[in-house]
Protein backbone atom coordinates (compact mmCIF):
# COMPACT_ATOMS: atom_id res chain seq x y z
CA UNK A 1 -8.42 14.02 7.69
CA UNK A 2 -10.47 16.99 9.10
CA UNK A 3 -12.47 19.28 6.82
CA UNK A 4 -13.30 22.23 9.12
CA UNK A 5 -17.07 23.65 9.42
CA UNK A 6 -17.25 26.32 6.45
CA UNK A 7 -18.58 29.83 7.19
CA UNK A 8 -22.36 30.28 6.50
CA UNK A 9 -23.07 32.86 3.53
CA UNK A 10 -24.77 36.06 2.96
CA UNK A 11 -24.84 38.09 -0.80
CA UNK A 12 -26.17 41.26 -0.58
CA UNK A 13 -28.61 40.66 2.26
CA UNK A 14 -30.72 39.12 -0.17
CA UNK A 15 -29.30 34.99 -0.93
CA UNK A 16 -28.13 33.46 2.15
CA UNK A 17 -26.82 29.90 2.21
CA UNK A 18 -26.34 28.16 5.67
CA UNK A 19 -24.19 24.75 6.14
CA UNK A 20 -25.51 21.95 8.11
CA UNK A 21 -24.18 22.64 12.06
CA UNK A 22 -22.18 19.34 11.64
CA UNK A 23 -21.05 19.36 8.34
CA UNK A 24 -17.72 19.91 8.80
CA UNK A 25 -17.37 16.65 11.08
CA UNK A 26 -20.06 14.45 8.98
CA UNK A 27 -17.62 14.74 6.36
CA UNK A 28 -14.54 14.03 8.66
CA UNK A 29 -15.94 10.84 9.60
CA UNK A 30 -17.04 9.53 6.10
CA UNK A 31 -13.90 10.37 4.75
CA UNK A 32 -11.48 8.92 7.20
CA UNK A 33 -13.79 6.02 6.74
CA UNK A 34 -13.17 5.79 3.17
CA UNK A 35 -10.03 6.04 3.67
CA UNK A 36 -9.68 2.89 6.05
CA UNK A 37 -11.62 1.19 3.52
CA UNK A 38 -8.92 2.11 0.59
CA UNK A 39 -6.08 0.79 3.11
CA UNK A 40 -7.88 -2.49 4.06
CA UNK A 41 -8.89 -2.70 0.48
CA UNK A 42 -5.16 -2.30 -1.03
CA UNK A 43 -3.64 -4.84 1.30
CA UNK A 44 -6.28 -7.51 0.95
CA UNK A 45 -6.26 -7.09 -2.94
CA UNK A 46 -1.91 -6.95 -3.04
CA UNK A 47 -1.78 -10.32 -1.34
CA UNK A 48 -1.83 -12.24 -5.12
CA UNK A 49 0.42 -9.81 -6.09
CA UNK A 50 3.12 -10.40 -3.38
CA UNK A 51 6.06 -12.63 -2.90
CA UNK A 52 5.66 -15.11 -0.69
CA UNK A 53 8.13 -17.41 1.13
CA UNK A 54 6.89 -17.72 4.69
CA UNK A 55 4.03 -14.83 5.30
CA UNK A 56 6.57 -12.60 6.89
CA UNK A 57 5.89 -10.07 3.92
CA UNK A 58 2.51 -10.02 3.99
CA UNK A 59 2.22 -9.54 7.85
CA UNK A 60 4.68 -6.91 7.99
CA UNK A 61 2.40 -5.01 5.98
CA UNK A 62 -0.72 -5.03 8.85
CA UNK A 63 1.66 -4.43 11.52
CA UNK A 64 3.39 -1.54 9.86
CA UNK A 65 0.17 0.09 8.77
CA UNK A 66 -1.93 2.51 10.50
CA UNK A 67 -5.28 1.86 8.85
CA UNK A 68 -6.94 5.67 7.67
CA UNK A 69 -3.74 7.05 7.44
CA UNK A 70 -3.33 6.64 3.45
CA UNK A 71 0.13 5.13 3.92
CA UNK A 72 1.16 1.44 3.50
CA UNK A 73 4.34 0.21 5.80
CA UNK A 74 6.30 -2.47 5.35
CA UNK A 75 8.16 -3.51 8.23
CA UNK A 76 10.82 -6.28 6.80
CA UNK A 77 13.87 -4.90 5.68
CA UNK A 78 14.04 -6.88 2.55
CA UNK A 79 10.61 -5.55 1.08
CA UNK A 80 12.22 -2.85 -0.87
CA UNK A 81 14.25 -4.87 -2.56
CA UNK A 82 11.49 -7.03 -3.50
CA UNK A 83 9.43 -4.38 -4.46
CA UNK A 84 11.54 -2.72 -6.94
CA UNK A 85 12.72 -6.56 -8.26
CA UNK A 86 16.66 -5.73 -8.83
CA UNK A 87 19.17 -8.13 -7.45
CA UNK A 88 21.34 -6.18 -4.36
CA UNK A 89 24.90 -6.77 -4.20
CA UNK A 90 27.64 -8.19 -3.20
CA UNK A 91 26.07 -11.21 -3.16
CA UNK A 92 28.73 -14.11 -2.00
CA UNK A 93 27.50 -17.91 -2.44
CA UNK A 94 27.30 -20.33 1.02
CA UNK A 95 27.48 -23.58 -0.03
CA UNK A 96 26.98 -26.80 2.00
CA UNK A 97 28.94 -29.26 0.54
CA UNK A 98 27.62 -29.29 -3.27
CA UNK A 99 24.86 -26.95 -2.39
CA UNK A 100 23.89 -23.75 -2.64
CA UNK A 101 22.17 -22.69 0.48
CA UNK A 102 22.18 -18.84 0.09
CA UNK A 103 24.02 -15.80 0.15
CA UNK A 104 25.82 -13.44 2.56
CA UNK A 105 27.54 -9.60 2.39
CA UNK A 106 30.93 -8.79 3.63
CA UNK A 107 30.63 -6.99 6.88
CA UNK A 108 30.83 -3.16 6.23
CA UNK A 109 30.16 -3.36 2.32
CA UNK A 110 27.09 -1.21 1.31
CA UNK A 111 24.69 -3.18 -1.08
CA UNK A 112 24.35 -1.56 -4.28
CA UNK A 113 21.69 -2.33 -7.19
CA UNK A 114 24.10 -5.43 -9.61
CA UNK A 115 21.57 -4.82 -12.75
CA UNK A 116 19.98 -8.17 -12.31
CA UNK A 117 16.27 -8.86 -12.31
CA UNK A 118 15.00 -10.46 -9.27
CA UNK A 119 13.29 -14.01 -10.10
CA UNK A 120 9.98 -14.62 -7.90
CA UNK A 121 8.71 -18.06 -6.83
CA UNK A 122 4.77 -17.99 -7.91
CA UNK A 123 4.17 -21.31 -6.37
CA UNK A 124 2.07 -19.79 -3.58
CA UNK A 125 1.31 -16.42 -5.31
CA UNK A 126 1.37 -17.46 -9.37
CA UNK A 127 0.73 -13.09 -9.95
CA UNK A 128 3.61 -12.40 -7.24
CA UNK A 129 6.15 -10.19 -8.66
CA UNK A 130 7.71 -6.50 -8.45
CA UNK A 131 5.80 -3.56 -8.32
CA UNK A 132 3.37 -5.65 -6.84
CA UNK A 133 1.00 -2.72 -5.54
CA UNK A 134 0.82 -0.73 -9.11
CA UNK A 135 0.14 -4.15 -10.63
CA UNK A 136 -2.82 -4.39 -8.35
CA UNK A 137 -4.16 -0.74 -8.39
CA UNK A 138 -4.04 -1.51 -12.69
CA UNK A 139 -6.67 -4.31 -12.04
CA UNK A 140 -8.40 -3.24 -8.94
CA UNK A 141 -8.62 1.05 -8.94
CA UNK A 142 -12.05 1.04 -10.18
CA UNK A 143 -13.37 -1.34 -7.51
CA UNK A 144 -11.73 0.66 -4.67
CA UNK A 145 -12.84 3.94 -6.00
CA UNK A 146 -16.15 2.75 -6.30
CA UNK A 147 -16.45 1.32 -2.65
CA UNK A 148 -14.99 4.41 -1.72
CA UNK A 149 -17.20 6.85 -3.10
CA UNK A 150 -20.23 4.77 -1.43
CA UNK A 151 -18.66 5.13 1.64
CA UNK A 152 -17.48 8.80 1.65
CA UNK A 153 -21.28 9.86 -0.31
CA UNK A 154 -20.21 9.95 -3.56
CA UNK A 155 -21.48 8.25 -6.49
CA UNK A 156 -19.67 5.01 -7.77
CA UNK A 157 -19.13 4.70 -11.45
């Protein structure tokens, strides 16, 4: 983000109020480094939060992010889905032998939403679930504000 220099002001000829020469790019740099700290801060405070099978969620994340921009990427297609926690479908069963090994699409068949909550493993994660970044900004806003405002100038709560 770039906050331009503002104009210096006169009243009257008689008050005159003059802005620092580098204001305007002082306050470019703090913010855009609050704002990488926000980033860094959400991702390292969703990981709890998130599903986790292999890490291939979690590292999508980093390499789908620019850090400062204010926007969190996920790369894997299958994030959304997690994210929102309803079951995709058609959803036809593979087994092997007896067993269920997992489930494929028909060629050409657009997914729709079937209704169904999603069920998350919390073995590895025991707070992973939908939603997982509002769940975090509930429990964490304060902290990142607060780190935040230190970094930007401002004054934490």
């Amino acid at each position: 983000m770039e906050i331009k220099q503002p104009k210096n002001l006169v009243y009257n000829g008689v008050f005159e109020f003059k802005w620092s020469a580098d204001f305007g790019s002082a306050m470019s740099s703090r913010f855009n480094k609050a704002q990488e700290f926000i980033d860094s801060e959400c991702m390292r405070l969703m990981v709890p939060y998130t599903p986790r099978r292999n890490g291939l969620l979690e590292e999508s994340v980093k390499l789908g992010t620019v850090i400062g921009s204010g926007t969190l990427r996920y790369l894997s297609p299958y994030a959304r889905y997690l994210y929102y926690g309803e079951v995709y479908g058609p959803n036809i069963p593979i087994f092997e032998g007896e067993q269920l090994v997992g489930f494929f699409s028909p060629p050409g068949q657009k997914k729709h939403p079937t209704g169904r909550e999603m069920q998350y493993d919390t073995s590895r994660h025991p707070q992973a679930g939908k939603l997982w970044f509002e769940r975090m900004k509930a429990d964490h806003k304060d902290d990142i504000l607060d780190g935040a405002a230190k970094i930007a100038g401002g004054v934490a709560k």
